[in-house]
C-alpha atoms as a PDB file:
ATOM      1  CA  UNK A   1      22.890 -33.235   5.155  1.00  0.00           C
ATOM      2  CA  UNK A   2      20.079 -33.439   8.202  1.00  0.00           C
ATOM      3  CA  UNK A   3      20.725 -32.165  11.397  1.00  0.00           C
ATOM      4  CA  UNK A   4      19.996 -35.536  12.764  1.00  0.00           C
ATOM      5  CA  UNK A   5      23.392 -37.173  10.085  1.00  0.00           C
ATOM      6  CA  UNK A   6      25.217 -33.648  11.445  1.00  0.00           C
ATOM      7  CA  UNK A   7      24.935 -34.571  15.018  1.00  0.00           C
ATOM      8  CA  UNK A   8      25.152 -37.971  14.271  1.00  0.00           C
ATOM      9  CA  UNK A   9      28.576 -37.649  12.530  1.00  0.00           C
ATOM     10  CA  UNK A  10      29.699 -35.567  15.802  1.00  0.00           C
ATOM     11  CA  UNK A  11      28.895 -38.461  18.112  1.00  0.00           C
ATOM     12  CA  UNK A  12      30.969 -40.611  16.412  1.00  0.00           C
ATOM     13  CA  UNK A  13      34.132 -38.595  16.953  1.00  0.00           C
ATOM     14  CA  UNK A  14      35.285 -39.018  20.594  1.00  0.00           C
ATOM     15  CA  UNK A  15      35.955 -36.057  22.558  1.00  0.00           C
ATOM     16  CA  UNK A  16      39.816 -34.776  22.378  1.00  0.00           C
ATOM     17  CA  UNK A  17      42.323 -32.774  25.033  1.00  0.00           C
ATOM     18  CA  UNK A  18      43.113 -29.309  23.361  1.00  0.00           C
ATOM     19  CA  UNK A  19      46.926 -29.333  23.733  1.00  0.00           C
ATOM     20  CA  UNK A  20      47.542 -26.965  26.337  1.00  0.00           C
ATOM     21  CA  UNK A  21      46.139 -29.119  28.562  1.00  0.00           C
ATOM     22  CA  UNK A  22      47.813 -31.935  28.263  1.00  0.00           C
ATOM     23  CA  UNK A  23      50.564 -32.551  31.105  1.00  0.00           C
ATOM     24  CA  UNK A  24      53.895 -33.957  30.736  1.00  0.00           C
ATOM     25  CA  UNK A  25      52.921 -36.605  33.681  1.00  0.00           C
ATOM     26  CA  UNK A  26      49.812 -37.649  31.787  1.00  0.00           C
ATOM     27  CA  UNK A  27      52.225 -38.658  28.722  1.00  0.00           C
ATOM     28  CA  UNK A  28      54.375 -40.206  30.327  1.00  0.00           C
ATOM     29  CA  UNK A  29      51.799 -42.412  31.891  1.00  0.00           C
ATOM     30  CA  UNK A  30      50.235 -43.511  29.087  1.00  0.00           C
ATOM     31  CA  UNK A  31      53.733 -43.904  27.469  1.00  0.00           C
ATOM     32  CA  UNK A  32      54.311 -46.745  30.188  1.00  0.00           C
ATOM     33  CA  UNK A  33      52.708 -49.033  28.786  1.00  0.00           C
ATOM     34  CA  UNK A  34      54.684 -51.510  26.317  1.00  0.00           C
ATOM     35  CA  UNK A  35      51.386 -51.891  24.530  1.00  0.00           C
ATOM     36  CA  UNK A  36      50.825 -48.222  24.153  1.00  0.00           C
ATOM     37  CA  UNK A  37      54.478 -47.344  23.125  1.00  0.00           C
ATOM     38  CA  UNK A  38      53.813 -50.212  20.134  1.00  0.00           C
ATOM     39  CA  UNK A  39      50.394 -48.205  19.272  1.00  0.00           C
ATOM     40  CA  UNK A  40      52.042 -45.180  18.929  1.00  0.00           C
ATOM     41  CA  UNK A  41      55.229 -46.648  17.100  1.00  0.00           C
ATOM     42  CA  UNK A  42      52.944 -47.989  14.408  1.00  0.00           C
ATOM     43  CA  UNK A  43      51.305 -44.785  14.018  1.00  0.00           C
ATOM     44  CA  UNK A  44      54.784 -42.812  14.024  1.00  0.00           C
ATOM     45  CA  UNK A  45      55.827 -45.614  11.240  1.00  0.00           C
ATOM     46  CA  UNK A  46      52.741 -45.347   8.819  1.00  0.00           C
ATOM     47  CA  UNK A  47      52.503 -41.798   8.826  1.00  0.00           C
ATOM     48  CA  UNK A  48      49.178 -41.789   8.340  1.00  0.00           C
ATOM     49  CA  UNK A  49      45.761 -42.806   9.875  1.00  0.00           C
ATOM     50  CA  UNK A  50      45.591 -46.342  11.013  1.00  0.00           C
ATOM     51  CA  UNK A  51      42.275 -48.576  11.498  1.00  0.00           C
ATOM     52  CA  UNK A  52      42.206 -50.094  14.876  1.00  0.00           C
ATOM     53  CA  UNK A  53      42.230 -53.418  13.267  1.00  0.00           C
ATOM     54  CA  UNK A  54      45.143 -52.807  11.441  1.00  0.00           C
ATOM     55  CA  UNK A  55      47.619 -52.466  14.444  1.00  0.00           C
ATOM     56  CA  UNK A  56      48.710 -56.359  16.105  1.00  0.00           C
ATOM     57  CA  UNK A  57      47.981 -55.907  19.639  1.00  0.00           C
ATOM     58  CA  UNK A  58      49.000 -58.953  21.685  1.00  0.00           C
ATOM     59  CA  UNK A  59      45.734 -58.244  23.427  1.00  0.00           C
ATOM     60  CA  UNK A  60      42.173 -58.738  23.399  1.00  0.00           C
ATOM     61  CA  UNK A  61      39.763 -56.361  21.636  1.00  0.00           C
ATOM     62  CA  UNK A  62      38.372 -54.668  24.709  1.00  0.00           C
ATOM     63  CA  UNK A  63      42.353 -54.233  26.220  1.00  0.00           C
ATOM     64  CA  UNK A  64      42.926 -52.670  22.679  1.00  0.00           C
ATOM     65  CA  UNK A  65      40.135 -50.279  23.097  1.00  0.00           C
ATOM     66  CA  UNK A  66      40.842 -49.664  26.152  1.00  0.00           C
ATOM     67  CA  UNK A  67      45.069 -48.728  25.377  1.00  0.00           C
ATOM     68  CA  UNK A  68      43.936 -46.551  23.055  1.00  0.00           C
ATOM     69  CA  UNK A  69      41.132 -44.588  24.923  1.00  0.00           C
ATOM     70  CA  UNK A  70      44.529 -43.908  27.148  1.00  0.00           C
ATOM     71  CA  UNK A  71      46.008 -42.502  24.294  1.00  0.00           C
ATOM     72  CA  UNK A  72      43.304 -40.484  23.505  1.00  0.00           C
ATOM     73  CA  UNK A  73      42.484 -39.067  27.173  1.00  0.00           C
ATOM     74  CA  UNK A  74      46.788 -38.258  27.240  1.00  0.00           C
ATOM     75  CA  UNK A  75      46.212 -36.358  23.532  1.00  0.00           C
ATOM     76  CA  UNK A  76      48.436 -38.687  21.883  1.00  0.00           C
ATOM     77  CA  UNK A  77      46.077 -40.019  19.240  1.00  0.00           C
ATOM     78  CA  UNK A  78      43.176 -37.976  17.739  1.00  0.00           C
ATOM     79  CA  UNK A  79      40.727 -41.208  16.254  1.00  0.00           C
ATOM     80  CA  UNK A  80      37.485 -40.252  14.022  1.00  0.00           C
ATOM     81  CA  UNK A  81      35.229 -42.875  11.734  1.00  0.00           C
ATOM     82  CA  UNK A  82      35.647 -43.784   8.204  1.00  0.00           C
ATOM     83  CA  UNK A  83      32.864 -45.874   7.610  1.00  0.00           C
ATOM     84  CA  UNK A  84      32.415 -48.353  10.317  1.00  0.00           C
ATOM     85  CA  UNK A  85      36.437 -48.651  11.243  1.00  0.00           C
ATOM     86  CA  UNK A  86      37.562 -46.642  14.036  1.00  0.00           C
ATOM     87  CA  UNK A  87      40.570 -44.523  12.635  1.00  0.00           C
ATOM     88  CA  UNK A  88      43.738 -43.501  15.207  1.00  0.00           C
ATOM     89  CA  UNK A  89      46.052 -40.684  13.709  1.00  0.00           C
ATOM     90  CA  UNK A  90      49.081 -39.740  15.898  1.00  0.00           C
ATOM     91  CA  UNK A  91      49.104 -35.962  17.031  1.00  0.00           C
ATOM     92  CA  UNK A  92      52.900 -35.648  16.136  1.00  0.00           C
ATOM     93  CA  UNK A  93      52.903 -31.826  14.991  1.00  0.00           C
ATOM     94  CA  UNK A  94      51.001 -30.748  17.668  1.00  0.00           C
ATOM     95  CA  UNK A  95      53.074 -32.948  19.956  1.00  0.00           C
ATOM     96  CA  UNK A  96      56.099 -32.306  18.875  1.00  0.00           C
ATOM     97  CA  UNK A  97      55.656 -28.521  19.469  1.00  0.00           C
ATOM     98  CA  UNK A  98      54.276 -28.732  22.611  1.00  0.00           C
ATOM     99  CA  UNK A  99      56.888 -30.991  23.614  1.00  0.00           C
ATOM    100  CA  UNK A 100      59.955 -31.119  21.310  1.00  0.00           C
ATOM    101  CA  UNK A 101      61.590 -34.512  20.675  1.00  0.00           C
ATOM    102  CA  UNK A 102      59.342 -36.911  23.123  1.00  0.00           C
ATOM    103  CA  UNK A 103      57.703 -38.946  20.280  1.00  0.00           C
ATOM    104  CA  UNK A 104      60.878 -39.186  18.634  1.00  0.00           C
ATOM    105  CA  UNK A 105      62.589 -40.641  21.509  1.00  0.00           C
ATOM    106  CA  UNK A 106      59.924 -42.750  22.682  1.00  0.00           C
ATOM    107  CA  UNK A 107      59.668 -44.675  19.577  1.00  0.00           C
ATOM    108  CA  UNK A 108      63.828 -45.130  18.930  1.00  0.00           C
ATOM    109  CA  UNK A 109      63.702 -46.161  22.500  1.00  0.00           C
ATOM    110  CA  UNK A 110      60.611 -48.787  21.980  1.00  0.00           C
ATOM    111  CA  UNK A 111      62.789 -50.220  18.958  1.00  0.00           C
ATOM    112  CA  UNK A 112      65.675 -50.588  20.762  1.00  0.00           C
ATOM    113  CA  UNK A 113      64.063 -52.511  23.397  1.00  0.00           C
ATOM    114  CA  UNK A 114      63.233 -55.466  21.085  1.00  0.00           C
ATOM    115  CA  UNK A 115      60.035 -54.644  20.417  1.00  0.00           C
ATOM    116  CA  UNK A 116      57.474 -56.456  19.668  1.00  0.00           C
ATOM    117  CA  UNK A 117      55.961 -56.294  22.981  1.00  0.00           C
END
């Protein structure tokens, strides 16, 4: 592989918070969002990593983008490239030691509000 496909390849993979950064306000912020908590639900569901695409968003493409660049920025998601689809992975190891039971809740909470939102 070139240097030019090396740095290219790391260009495509959006900076992420290390873990000990990441505040319990900044979660819970991002968590507000009925939209977000449905992103993140999906991705707790699948157990695996999702294509943007994939997920039905009751919003535009750039809102989508946009809820999950809040995701990202809170160190919810970690996303990376397969090919030309933008692919969103939940961080729930690394969340759920940093802050035990959150993700868990959240999610049983989004179902039990009637979700879809």
């Amino acid at each position: 592989m070139t240097a030019a496909a090396r740095t290219s390849r790391r260009d495509r993979v959006p900076p992420h918070p290390d873990m000990s950064e990441i505040g319990l306000q900044q979660v819970l912020e991002a968590l507000v969002d009925p939209v977000r908590r449905r992103i993140v639900a999906e991705l707790y569901a699948a157990g695996e990593d999702l294509a943007c695409g994939t997920i039905d968003l009751p919003v535009s493409k750039s809102t989508a983008t946009h809820h999950f660049h809040v995701l990202r920025e809170a160190g919810l998601i970690r996303q990376h490239y397969a090919g030309t689809s933008r692919m969103n992975a939940l961080r729930r190891e690394e969340f759920d030691e940093r802050f035990p039971g959150l993700l868990r809740a959240v999610v049983d909470a989004h179902a039990g509000d009637g979700a879809p939102e």
